[in-house]
C-alpha atoms as a PDB file:
ATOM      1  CA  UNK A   1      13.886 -18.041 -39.269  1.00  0.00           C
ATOM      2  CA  UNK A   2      10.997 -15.717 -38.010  1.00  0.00           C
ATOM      3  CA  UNK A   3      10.530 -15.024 -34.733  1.00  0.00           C
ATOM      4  CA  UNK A   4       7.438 -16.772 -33.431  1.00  0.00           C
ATOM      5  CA  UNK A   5       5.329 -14.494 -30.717  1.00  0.00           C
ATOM      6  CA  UNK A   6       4.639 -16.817 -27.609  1.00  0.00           C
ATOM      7  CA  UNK A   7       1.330 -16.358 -26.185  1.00  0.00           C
ATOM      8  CA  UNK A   8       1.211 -15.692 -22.645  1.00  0.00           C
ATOM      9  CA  UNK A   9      -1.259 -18.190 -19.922  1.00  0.00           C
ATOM     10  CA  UNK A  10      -4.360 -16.782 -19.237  1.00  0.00           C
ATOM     11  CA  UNK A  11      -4.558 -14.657 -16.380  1.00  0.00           C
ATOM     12  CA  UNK A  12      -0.351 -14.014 -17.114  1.00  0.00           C
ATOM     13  CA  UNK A  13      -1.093 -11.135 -19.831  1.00  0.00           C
ATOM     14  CA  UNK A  14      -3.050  -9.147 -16.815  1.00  0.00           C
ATOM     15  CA  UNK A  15      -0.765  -9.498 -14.389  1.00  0.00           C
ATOM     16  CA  UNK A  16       1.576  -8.372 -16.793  1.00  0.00           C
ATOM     17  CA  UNK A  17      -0.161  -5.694 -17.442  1.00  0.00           C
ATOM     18  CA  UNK A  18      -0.673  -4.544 -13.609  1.00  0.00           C
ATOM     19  CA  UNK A  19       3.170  -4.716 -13.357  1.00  0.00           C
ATOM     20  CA  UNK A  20       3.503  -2.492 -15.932  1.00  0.00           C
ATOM     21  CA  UNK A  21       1.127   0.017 -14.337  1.00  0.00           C
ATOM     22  CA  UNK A  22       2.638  -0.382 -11.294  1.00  0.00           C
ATOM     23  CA  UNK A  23       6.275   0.176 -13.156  1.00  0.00           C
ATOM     24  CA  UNK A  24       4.818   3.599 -14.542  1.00  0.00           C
ATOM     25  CA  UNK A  25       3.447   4.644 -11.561  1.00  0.00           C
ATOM     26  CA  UNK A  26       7.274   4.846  -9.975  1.00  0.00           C
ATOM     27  CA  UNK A  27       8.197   7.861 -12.110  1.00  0.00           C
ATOM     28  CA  UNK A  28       9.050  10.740  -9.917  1.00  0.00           C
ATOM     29  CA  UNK A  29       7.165  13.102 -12.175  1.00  0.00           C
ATOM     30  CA  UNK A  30       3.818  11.709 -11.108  1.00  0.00           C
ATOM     31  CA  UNK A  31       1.803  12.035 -14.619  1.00  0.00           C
ATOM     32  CA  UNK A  32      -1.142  10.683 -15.384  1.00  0.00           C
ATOM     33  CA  UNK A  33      -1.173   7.259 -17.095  1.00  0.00           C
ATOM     34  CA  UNK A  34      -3.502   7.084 -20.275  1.00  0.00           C
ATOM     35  CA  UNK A  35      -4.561   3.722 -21.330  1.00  0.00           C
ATOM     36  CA  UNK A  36      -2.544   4.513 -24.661  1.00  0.00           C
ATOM     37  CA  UNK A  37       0.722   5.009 -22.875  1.00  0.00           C
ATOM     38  CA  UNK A  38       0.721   1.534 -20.828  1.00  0.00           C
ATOM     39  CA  UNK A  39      -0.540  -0.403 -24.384  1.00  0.00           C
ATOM     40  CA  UNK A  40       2.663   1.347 -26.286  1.00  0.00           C
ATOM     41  CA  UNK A  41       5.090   0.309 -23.294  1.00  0.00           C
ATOM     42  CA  UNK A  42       2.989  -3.143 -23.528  1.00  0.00           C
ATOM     43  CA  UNK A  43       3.948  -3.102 -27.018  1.00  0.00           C
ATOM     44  CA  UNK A  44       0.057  -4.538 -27.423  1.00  0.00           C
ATOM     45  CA  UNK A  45      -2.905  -2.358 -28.900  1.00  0.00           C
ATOM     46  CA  UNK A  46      -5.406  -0.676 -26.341  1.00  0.00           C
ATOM     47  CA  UNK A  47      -8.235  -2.734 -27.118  1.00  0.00           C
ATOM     48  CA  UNK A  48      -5.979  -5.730 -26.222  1.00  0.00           C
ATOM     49  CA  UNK A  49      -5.717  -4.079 -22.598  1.00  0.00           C
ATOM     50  CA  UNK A  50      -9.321  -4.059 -22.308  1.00  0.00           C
ATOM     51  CA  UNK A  51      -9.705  -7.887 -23.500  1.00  0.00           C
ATOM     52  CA  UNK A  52      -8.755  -8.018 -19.856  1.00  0.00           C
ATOM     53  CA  UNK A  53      -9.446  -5.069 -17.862  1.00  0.00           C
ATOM     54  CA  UNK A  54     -13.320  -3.428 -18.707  1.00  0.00           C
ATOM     55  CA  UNK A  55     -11.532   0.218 -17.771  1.00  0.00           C
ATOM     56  CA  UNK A  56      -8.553   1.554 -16.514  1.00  0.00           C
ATOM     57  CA  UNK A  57     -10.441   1.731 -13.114  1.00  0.00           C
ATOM     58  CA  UNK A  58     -10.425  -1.864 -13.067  1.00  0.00           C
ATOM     59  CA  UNK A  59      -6.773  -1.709 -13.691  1.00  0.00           C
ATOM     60  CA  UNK A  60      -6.413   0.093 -10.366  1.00  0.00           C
ATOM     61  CA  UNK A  61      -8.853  -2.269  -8.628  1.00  0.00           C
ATOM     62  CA  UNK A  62      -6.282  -4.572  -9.615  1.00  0.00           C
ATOM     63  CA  UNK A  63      -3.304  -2.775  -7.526  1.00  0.00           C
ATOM     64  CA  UNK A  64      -5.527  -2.156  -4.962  1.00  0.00           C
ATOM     65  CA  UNK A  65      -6.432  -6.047  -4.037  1.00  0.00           C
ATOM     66  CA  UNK A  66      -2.484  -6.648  -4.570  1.00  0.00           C
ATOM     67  CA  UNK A  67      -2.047  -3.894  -1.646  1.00  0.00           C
ATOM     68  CA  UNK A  68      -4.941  -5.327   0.023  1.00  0.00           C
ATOM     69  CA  UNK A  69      -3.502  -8.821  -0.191  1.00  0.00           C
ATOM     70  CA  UNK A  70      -0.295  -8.357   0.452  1.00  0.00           C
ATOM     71  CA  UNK A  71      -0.442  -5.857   3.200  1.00  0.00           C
ATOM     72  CA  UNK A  72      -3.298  -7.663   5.138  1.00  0.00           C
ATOM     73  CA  UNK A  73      -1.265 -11.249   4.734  1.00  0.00           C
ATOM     74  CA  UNK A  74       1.496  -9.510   5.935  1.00  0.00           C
ATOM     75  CA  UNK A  75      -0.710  -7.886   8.725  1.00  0.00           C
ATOM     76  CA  UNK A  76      -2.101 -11.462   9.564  1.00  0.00           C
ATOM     77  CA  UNK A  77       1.065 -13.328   9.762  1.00  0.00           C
ATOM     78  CA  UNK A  78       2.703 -10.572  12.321  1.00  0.00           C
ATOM     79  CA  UNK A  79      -0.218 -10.863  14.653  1.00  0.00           C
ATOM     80  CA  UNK A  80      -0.268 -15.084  14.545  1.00  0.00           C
ATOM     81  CA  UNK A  81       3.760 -14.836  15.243  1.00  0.00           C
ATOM     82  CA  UNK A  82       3.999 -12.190  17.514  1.00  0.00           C
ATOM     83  CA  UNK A  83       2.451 -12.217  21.230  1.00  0.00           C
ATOM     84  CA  UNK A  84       3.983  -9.023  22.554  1.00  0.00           C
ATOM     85  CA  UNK A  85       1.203  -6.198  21.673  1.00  0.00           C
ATOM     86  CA  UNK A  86       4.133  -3.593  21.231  1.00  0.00           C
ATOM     87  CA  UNK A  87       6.076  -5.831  19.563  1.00  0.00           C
ATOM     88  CA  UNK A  88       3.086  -6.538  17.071  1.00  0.00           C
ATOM     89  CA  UNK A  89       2.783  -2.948  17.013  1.00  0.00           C
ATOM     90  CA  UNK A  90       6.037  -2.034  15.624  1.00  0.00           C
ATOM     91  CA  UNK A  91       6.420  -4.703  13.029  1.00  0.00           C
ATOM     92  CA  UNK A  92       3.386  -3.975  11.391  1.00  0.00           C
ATOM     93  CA  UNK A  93       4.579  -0.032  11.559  1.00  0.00           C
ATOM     94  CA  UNK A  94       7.723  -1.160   9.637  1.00  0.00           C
ATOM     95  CA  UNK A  95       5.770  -3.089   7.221  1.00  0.00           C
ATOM     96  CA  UNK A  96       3.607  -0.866   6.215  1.00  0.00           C
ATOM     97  CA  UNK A  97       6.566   1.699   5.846  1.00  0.00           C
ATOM     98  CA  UNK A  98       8.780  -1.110   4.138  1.00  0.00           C
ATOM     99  CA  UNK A  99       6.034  -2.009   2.084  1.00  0.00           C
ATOM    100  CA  UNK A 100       5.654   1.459   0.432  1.00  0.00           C
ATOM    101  CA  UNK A 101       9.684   1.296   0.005  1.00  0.00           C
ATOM    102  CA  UNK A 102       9.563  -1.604  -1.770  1.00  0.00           C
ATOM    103  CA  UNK A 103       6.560  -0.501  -4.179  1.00  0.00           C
ATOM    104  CA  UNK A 104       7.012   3.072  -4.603  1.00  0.00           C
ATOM    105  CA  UNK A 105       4.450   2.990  -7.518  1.00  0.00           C
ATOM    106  CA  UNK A 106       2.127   1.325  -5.333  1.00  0.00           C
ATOM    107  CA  UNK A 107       2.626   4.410  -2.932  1.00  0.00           C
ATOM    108  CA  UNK A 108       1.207   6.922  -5.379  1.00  0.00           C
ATOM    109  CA  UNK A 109      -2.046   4.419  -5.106  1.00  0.00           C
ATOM    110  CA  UNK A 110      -1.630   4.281  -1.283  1.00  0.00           C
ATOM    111  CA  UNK A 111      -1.813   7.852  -1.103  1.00  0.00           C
ATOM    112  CA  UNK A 112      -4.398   8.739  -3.634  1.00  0.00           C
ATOM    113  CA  UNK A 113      -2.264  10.406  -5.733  1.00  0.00           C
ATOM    114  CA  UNK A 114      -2.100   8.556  -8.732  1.00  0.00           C
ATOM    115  CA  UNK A 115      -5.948   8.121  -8.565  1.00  0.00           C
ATOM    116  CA  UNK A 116      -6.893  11.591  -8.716  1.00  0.00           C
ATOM    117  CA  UNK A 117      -9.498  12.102 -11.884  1.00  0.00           C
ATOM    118  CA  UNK A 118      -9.906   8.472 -11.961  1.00  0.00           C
ATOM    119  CA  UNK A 119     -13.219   6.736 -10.774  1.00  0.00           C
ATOM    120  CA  UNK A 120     -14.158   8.172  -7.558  1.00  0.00           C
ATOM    121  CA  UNK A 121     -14.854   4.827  -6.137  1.00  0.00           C
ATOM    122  CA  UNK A 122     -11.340   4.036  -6.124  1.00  0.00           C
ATOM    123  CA  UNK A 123     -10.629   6.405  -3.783  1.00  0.00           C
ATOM    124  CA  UNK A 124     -13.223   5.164  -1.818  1.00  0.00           C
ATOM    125  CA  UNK A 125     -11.741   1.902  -1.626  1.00  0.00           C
ATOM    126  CA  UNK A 126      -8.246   3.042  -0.738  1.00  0.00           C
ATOM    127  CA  UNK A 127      -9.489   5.181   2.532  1.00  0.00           C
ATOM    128  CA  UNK A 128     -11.393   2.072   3.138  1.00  0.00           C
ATOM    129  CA  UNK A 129      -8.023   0.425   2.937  1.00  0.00           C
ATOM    130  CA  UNK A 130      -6.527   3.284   5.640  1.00  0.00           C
ATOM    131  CA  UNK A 131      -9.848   2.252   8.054  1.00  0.00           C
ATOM    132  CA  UNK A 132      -8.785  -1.886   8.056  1.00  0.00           C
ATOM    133  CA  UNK A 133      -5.002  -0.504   8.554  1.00  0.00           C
ATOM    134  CA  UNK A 134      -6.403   1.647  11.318  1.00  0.00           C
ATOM    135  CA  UNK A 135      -8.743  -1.100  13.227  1.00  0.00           C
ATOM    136  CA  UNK A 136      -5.129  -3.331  12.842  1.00  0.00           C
ATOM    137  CA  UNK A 137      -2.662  -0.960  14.425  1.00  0.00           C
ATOM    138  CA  UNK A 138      -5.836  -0.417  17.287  1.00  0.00           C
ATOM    139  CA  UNK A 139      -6.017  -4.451  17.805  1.00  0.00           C
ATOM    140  CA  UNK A 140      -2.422  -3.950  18.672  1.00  0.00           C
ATOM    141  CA  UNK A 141      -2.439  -1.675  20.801  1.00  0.00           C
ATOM    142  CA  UNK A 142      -5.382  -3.227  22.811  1.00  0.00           C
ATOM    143  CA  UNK A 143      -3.185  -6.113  23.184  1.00  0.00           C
ATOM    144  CA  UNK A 144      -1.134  -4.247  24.359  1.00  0.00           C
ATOM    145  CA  UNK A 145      -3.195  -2.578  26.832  1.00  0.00           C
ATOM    146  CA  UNK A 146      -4.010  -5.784  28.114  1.00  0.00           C
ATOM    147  CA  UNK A 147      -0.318  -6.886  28.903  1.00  0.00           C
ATOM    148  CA  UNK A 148       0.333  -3.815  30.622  1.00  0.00           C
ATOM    149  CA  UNK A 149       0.076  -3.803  34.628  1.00  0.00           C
ATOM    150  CA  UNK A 150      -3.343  -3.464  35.747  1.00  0.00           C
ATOM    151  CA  UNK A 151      -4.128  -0.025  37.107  1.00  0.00           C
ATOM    152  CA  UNK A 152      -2.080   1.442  34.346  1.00  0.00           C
ATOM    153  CA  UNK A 153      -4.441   5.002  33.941  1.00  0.00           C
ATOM    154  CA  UNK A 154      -2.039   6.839  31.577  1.00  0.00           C
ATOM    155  CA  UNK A 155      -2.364   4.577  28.939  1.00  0.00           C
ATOM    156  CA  UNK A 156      -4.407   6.820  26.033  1.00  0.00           C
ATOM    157  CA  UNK A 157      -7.494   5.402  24.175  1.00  0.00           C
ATOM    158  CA  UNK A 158      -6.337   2.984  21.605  1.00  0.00           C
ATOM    159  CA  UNK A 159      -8.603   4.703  19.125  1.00  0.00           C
ATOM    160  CA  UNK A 160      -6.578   7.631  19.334  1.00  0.00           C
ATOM    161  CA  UNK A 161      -3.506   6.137  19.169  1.00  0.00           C
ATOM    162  CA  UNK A 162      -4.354   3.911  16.136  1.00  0.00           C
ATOM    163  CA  UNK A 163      -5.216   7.143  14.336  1.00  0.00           C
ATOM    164  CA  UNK A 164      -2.216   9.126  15.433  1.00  0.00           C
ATOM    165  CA  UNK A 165       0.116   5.985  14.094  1.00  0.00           C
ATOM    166  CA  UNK A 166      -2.047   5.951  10.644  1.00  0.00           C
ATOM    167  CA  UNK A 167      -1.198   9.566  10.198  1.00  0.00           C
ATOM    168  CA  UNK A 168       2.058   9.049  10.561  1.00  0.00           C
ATOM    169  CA  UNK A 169       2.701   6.040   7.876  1.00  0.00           C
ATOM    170  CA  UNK A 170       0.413   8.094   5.499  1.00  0.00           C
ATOM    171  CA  UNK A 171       2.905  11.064   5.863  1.00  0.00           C
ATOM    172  CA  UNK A 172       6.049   8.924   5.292  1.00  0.00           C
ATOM    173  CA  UNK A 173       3.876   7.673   2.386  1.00  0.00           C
ATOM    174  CA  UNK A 174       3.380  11.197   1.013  1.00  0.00           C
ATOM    175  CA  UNK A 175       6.555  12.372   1.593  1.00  0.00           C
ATOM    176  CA  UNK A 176       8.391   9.779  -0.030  1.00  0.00           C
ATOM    177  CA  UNK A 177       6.202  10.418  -3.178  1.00  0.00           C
ATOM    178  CA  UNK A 178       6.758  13.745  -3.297  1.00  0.00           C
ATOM    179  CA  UNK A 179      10.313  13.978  -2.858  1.00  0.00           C
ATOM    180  CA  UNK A 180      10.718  11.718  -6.056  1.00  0.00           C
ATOM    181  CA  UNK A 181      10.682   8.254  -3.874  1.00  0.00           C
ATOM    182  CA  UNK A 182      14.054   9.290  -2.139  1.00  0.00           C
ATOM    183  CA  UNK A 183      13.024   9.987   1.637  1.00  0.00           C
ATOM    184  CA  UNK A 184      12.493   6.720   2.340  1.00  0.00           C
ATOM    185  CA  UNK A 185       9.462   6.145   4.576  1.00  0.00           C
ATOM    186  CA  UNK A 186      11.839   3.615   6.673  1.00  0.00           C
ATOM    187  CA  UNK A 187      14.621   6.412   7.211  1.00  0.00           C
ATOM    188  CA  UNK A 188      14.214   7.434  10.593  1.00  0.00           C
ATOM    189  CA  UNK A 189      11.779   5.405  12.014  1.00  0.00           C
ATOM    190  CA  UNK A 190      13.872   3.270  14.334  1.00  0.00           C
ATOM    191  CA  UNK A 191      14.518   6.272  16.614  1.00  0.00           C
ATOM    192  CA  UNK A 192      11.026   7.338  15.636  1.00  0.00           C
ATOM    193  CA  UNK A 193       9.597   4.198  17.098  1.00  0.00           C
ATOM    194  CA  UNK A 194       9.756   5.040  20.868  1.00  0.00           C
ATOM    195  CA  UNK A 195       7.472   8.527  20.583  1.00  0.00           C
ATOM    196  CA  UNK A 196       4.940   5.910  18.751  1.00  0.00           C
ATOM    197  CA  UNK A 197       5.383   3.194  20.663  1.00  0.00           C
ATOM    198  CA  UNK A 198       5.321   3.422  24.453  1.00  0.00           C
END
């Protein structure tokens, strides 16, 4: 009997196809993705793929509101469930670093890397991405602040702080990409934590 080819639910074939993206992204030799190489591992033709994606920047558009969503929701939640402005603090540290673990193709997008000689507005989109993480880790620390004991001078401007912490989870970011996704960016981090977190 011949094998009949299901059909996938709308909106199912582009998810499908971000997974697959995402999938290709994890190889450790970082190459760039043509539209022809996702379609082959697709097993679908390339004009298929753009049935549901314009261009392959819209592709990445696509992996960047999963980050987006995802990382944000995750944000959210921590804040709503946490009081403790240190505590907040280091959850959302270890999510963001747990995150990338867990995705390491969405790391290369994190990161830039996989969207160099793409459509600059991509990258545009992912350092605005790094500002909202940035203005997050700084409403925890101003919690923070704020539970402290009043009269408390030492404590350093959140701003600076906030940007401090960023460049550290970008780091672990990059340097679990480079090394082939095995540093992990949560290796470490526990005894990392206090010279972060005070």
């Amino acid at each position: 009997m011949a094998e009949t080819r299901v059909r996938p639910k709308p909106g199912e074939r582009k998810l499908q196809i971000l997974q697959v993206l995402a999938e290709m992204l994890q190889d450790p030799k970082g190459e760039k993705i043509t539209t022809a190489a996702l379609a082959a591992k697709l097993d679908v033709s390339e004009a298929a793929l753009y049935r549901h994606f314009a261009s392959k920047a819209q592709m990445y558009e696509g992996l960047i509101e999963f980050i987006e969503s995802s990382v944000f929701g995750l944000a959210n939640k921590i804040t709503s469930e946490q009081e403790s402005g240190v505590q907040q603090l280091h959850s959302t540290i270890a999510m963001l670093l747990g995150f990338a673990e867990k995705n390491p193709g969405m790391t290369r997008v994190l990161i830039g890397d996989a969207l160099v000689n793409e459509n600059e507005r991509l990258q545009a989109r992912i350092n605005q991405l790094h500002d909202r993480i940035e203005a997050t880790l700084k409403q925890c620390l101003r919690v923070a602040s704020t539970q402290q004991a009043e009269g408390d001078v030492s404590e350093p401007d959140p701003a600076v702080r906030a940007n401090m912490i960023l460049c550290y989870v970008i780091g672990r970011w990059h340097q679990f990409a480079k090394s082939g996704f095995k540093r992990r960016p949560t290796e470490g981090f526990d005894a990392q934590a206090p010279f972060l977190i005070q």
